[in-house]
N, C-alpha and C. Protein backbone atom coordinates (compact mmCIF):
# COMPACT_ATOMS: atom_id res chain seq x y z
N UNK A 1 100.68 10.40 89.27
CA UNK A 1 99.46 11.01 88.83
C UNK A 1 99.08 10.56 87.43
N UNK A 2 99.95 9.98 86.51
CA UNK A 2 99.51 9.90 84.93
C UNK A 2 99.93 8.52 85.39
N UNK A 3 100.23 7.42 86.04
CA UNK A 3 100.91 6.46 85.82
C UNK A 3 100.10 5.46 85.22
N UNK A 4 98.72 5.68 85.27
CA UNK A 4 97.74 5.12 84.53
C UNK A 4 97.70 4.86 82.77
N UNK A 5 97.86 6.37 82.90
CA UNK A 5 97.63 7.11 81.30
C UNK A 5 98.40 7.15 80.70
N UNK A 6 99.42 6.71 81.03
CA UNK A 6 101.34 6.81 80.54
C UNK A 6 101.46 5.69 79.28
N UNK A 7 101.00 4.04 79.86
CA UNK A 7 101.23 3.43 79.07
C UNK A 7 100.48 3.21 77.86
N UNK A 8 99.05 3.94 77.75
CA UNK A 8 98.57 3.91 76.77
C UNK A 8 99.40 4.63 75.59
N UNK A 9 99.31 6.22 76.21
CA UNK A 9 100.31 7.14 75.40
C UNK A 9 101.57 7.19 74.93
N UNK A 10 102.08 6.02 75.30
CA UNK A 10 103.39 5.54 74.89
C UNK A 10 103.08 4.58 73.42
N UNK A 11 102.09 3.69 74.37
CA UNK A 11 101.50 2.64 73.13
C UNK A 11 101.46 3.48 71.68
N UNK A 12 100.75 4.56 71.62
CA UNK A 12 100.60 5.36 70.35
C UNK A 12 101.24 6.08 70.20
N UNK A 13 102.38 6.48 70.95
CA UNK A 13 103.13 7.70 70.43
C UNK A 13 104.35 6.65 69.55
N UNK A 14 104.80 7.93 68.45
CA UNK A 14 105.65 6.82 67.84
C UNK A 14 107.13 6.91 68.81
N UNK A 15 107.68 5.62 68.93
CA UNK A 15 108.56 5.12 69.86
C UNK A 15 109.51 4.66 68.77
N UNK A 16 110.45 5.13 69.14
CA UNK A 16 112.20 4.99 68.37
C UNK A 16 113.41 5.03 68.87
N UNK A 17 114.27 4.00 68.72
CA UNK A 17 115.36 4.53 69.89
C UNK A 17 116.73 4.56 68.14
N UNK A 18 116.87 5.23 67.65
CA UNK A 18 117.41 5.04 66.85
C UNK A 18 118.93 4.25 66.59
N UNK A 19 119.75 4.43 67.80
CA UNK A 19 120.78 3.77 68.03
C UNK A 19 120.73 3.22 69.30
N UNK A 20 121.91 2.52 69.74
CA UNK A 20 122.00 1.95 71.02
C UNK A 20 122.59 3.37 72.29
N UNK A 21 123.07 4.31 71.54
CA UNK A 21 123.79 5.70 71.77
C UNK A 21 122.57 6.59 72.62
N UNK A 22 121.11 6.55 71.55
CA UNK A 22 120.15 7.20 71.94
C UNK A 22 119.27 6.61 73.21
N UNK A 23 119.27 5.27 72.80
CA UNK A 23 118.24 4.11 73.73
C UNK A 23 119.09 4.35 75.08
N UNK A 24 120.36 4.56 75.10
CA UNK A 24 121.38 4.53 76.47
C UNK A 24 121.07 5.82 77.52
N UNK A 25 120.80 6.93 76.84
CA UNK A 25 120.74 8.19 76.96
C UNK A 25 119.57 8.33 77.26
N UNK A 26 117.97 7.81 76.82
CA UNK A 26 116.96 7.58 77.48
C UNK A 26 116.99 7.07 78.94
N UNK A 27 117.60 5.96 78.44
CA UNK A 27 117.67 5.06 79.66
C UNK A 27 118.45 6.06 81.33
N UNK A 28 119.41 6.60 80.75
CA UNK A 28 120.10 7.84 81.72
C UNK A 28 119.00 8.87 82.50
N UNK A 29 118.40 9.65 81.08
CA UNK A 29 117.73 10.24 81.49
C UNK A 29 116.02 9.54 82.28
N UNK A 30 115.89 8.78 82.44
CA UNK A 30 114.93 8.39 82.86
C UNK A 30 115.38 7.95 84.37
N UNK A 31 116.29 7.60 84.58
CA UNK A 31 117.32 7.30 85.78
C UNK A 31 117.48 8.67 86.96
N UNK A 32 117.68 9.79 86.20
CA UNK A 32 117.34 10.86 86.28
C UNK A 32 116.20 11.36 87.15
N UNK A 33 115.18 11.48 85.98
CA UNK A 33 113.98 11.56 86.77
C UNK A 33 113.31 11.06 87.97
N UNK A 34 113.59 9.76 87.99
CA UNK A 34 113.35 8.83 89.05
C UNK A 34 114.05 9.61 90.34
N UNK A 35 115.29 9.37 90.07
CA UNK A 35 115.85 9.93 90.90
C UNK A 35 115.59 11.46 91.64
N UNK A 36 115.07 12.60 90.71
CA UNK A 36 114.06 13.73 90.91
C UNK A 36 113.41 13.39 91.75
N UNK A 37 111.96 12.46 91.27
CA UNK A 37 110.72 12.40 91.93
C UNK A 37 111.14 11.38 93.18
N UNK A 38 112.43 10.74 93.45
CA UNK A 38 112.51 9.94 95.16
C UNK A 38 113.20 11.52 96.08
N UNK A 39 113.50 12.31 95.18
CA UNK A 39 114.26 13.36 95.75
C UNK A 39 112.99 14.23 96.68
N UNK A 40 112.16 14.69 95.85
CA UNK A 40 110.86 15.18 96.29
C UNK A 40 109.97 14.55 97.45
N UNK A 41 109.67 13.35 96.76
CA UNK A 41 108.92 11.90 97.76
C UNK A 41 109.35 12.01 99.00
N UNK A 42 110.52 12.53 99.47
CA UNK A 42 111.09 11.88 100.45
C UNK A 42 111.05 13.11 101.55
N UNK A 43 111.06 14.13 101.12
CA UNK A 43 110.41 15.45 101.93
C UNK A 43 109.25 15.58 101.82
N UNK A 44 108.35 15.63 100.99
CA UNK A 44 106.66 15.35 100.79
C UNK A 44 106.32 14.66 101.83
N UNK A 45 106.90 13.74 102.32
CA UNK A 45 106.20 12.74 103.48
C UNK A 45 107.12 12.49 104.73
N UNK A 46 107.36 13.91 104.89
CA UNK A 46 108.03 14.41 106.42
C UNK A 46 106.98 15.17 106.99
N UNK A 47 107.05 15.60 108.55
CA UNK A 47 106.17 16.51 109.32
C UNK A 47 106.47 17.51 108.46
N UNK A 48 105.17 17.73 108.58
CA UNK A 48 104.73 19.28 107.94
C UNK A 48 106.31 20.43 108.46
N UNK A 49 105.86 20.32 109.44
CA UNK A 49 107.29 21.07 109.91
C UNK A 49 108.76 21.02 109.00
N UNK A 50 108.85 19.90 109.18
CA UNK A 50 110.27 19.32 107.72
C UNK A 50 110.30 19.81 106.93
N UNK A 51 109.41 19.40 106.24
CA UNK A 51 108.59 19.87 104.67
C UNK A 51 108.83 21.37 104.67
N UNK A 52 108.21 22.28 105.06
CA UNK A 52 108.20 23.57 105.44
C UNK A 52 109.84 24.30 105.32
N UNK A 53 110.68 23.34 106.35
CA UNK A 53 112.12 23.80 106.42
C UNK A 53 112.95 23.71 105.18
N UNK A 54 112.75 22.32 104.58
CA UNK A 54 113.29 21.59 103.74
C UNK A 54 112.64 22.10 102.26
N UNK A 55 111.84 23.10 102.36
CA UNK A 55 111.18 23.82 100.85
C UNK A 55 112.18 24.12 99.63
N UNK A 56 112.89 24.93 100.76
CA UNK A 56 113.69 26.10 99.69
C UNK A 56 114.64 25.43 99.08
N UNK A 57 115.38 24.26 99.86
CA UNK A 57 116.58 23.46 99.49
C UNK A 57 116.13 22.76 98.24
N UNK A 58 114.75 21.81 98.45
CA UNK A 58 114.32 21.41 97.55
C UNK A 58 114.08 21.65 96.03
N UNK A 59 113.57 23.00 96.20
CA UNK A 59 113.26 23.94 94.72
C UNK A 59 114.91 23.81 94.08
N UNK A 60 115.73 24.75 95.00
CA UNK A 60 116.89 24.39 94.40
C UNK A 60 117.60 24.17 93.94
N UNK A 61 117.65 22.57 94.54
CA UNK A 61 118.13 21.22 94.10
C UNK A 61 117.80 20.79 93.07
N UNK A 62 116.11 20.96 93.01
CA UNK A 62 115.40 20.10 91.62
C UNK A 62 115.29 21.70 91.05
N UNK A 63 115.90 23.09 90.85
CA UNK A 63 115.98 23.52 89.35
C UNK A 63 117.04 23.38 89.24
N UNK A 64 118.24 23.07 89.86
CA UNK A 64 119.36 22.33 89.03
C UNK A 64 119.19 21.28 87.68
N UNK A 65 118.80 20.33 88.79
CA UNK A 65 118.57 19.28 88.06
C UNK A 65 117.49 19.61 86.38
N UNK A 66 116.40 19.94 86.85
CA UNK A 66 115.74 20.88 85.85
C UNK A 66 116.34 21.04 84.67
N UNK A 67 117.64 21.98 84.96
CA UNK A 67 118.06 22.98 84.05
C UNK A 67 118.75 21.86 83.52
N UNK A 68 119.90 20.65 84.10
CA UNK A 68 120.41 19.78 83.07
C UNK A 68 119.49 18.64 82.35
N UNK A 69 118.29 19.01 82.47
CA UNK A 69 117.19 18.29 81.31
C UNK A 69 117.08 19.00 80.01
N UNK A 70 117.22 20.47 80.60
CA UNK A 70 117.34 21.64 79.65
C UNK A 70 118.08 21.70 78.86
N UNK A 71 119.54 21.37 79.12
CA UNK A 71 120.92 21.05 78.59
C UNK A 71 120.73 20.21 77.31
N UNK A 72 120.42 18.85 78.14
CA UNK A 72 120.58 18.06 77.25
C UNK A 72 118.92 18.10 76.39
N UNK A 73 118.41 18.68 76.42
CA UNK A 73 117.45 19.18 75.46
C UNK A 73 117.86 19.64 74.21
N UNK A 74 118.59 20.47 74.76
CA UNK A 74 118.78 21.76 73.72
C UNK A 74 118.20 21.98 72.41
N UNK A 75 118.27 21.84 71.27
CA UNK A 75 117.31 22.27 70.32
C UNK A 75 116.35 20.87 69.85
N UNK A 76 116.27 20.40 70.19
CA UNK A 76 115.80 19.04 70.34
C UNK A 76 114.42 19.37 70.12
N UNK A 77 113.85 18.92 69.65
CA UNK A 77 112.10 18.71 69.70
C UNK A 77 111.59 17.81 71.15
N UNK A 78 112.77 16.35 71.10
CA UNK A 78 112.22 15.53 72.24
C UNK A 78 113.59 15.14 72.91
N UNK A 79 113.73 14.03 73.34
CA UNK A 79 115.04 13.71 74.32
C UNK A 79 115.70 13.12 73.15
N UNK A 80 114.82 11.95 72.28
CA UNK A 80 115.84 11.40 71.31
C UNK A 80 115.95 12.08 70.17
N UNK A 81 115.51 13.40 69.99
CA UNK A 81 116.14 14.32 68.64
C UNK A 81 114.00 14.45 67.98
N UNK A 82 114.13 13.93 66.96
CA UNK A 82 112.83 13.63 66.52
C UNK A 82 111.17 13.15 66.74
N UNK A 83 112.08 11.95 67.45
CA UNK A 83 111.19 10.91 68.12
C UNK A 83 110.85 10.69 69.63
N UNK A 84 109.51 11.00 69.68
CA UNK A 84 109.02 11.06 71.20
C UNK A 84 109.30 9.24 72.05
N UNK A 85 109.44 9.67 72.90
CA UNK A 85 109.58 8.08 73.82
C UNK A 85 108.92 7.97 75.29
N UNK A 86 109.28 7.16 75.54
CA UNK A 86 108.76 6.98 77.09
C UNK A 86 109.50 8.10 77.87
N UNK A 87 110.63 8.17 77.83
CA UNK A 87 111.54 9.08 78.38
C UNK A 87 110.41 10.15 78.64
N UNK A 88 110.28 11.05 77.53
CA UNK A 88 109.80 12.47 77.23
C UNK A 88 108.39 11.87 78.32
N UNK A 89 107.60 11.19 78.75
CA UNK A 89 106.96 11.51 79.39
C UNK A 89 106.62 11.18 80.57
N UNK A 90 108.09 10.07 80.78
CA UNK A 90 108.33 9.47 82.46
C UNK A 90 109.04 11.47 82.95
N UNK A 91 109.85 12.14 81.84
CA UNK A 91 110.51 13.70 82.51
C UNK A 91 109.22 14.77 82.72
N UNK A 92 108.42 14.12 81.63
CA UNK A 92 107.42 15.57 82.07
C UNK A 92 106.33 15.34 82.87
N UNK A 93 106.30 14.17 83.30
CA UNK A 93 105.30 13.64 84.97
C UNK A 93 106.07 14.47 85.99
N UNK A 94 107.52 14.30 85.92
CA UNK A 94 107.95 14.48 87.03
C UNK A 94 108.04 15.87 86.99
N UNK A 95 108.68 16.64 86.22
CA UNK A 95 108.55 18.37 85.41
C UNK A 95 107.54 18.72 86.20
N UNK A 96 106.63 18.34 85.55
CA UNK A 96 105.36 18.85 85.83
C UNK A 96 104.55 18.44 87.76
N UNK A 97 105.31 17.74 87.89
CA UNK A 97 104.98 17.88 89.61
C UNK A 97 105.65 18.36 89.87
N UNK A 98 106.59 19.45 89.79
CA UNK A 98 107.42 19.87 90.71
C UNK A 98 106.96 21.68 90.40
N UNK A 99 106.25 21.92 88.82
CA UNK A 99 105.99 23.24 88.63
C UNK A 99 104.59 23.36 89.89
N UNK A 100 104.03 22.20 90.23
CA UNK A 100 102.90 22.43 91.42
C UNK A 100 103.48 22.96 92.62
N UNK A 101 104.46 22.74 92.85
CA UNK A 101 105.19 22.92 94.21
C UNK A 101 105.73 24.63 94.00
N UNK A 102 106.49 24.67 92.99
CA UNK A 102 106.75 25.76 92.27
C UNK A 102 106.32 26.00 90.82
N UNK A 103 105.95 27.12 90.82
CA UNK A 103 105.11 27.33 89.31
C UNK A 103 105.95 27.71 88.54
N UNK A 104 107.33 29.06 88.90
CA UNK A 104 108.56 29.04 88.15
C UNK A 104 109.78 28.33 88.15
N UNK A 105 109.73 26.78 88.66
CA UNK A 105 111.30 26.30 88.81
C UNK A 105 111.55 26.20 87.03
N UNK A 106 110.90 26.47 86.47
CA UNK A 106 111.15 25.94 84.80
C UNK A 106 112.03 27.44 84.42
N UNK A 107 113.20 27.33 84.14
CA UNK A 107 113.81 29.29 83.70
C UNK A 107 114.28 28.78 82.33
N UNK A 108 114.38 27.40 81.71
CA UNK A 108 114.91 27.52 80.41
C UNK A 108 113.48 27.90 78.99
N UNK A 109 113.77 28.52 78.23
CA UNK A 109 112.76 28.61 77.38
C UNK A 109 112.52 27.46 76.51
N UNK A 110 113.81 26.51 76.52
CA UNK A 110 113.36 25.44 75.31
C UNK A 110 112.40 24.35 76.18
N UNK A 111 112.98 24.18 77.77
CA UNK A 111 112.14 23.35 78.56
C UNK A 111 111.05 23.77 78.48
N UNK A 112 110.59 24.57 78.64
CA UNK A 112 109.07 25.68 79.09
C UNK A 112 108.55 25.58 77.58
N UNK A 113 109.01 25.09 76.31
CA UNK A 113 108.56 25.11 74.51
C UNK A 113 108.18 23.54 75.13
N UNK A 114 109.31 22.65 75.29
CA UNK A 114 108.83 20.98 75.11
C UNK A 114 108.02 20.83 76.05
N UNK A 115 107.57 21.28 77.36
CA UNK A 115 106.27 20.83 78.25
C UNK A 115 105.24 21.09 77.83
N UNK A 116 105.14 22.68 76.99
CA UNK A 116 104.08 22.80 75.86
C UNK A 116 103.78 21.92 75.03
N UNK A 117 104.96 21.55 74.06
CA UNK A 117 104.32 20.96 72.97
C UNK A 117 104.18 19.45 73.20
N UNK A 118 104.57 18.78 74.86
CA UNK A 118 104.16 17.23 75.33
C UNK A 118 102.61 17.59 75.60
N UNK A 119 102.60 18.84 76.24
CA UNK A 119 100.57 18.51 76.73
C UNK A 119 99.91 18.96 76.01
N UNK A 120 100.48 19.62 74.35
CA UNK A 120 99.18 19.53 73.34
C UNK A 120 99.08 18.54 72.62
N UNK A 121 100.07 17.59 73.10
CA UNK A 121 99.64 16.18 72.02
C UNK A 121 97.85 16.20 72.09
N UNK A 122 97.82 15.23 71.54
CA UNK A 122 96.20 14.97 71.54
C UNK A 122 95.73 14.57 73.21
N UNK A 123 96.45 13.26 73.32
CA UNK A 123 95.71 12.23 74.45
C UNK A 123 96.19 13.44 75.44
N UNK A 124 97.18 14.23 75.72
CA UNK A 124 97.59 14.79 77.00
C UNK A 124 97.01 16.25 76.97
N UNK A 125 96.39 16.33 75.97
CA UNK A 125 95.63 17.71 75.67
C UNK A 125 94.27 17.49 75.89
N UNK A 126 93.69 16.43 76.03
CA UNK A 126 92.23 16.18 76.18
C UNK A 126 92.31 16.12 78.13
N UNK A 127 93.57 14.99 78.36
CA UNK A 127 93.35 15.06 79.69
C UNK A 127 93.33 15.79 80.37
N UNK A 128 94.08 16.88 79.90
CA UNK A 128 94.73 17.93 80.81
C UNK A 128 93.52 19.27 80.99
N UNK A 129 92.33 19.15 79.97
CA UNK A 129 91.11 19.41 79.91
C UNK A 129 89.75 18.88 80.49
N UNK A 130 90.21 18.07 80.53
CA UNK A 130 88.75 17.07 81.00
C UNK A 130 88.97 17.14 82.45
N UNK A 131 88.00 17.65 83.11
CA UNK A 131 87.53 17.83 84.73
C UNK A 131 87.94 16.40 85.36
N UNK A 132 87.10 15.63 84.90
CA UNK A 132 86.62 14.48 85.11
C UNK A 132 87.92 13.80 85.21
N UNK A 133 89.66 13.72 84.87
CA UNK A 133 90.66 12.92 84.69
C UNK A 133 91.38 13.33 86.50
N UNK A 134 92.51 12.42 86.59
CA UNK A 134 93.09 12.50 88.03
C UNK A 134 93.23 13.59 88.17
N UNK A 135 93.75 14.70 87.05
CA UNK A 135 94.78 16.05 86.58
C UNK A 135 93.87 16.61 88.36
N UNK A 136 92.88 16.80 88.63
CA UNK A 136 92.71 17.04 90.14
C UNK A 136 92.54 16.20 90.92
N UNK A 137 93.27 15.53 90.92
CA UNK A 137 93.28 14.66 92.05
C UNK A 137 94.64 14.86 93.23
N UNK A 138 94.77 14.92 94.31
CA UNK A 138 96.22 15.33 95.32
C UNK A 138 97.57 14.65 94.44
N UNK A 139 98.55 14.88 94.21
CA UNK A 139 99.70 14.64 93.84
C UNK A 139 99.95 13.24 95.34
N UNK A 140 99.67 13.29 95.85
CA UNK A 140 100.67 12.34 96.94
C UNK A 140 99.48 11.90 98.01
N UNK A 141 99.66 11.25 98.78
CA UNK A 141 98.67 10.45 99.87
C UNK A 141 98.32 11.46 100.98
N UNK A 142 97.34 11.27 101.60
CA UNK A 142 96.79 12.33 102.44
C UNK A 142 97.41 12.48 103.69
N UNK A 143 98.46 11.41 103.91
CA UNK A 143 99.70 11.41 105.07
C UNK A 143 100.90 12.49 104.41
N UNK A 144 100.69 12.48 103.31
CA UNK A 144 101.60 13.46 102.57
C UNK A 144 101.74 15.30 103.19
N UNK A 145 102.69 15.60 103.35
CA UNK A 145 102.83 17.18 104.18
C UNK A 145 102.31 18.02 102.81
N UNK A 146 102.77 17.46 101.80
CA UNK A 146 102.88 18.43 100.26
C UNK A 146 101.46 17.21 99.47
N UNK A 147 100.47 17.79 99.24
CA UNK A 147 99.60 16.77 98.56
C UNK A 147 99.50 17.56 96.97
């Protein structure tokens, strides 16, 4: 849904990997996510029926996972401490498609602070306003059980 809008907002956000320690740990967590959103993908585009069965497991599964984003959050402003990265907004594409499916899988308060303070940046605060951006457009293809 942002995969458009991603690389601009990366372009301007300031990007830092301060060690090879932090850049590794992005790299993890982004591994992560991926792994989230093929987790989802892959029941999204089963018979409706599937989809339906396969709900509850799903939520689950991905607020597990969730909660160890949460973890390794912890008082953190972003994933690498200070400095926003690609990371912080390849996790909150995916975050944030899964609060559509469920509106409470988010139970940590520092997660539920950093999804705030990623969509008042500027660029993700205008989009997330403006009618006119994908922000309504279906999450998934119209063969999709979950759109």
């Amino acid at each position: 849904k942002y995969t458009v809008l991603e690389p601009a907002i990366i372009e301007k956000a300031v990007v830092s990997t301060q060690s090879t320690g932090v850049h590794a740990q992005c790299d993890m967590l982004d591994h992560v996510a991926i792994d989230l959103t093929n987790m989802g993908t892959r029941l999204f585009y089963q018979p409706k029926e599937a989809f339906e069965a396969g709900r509850d497991g799903l939520v689950k599964n991905a607020k597990g996972m969730i909660s160890q984003f949460a973890a390794f959050l912890g008082s953190k402003t972003y994933f690498a401490g200070d400095y926003i990265t690609g990371t912080d907004f390849l996790v909150f594409e995916t975050i944030d498609k899964y609060t559509v499916l469920e509106p409470t899988i988010i139970e940590e308060e520092n997660l539920k602070n950093w999804m705030k303070r990623i969509r008042e940046l500027p660029t993700m605060h205008k989009y997330f306003n403006d009618p006119s951006t994908t922000r309504n457009w279906p999450l998934n293809n119209k063969m999709a059980a979950f759109k």
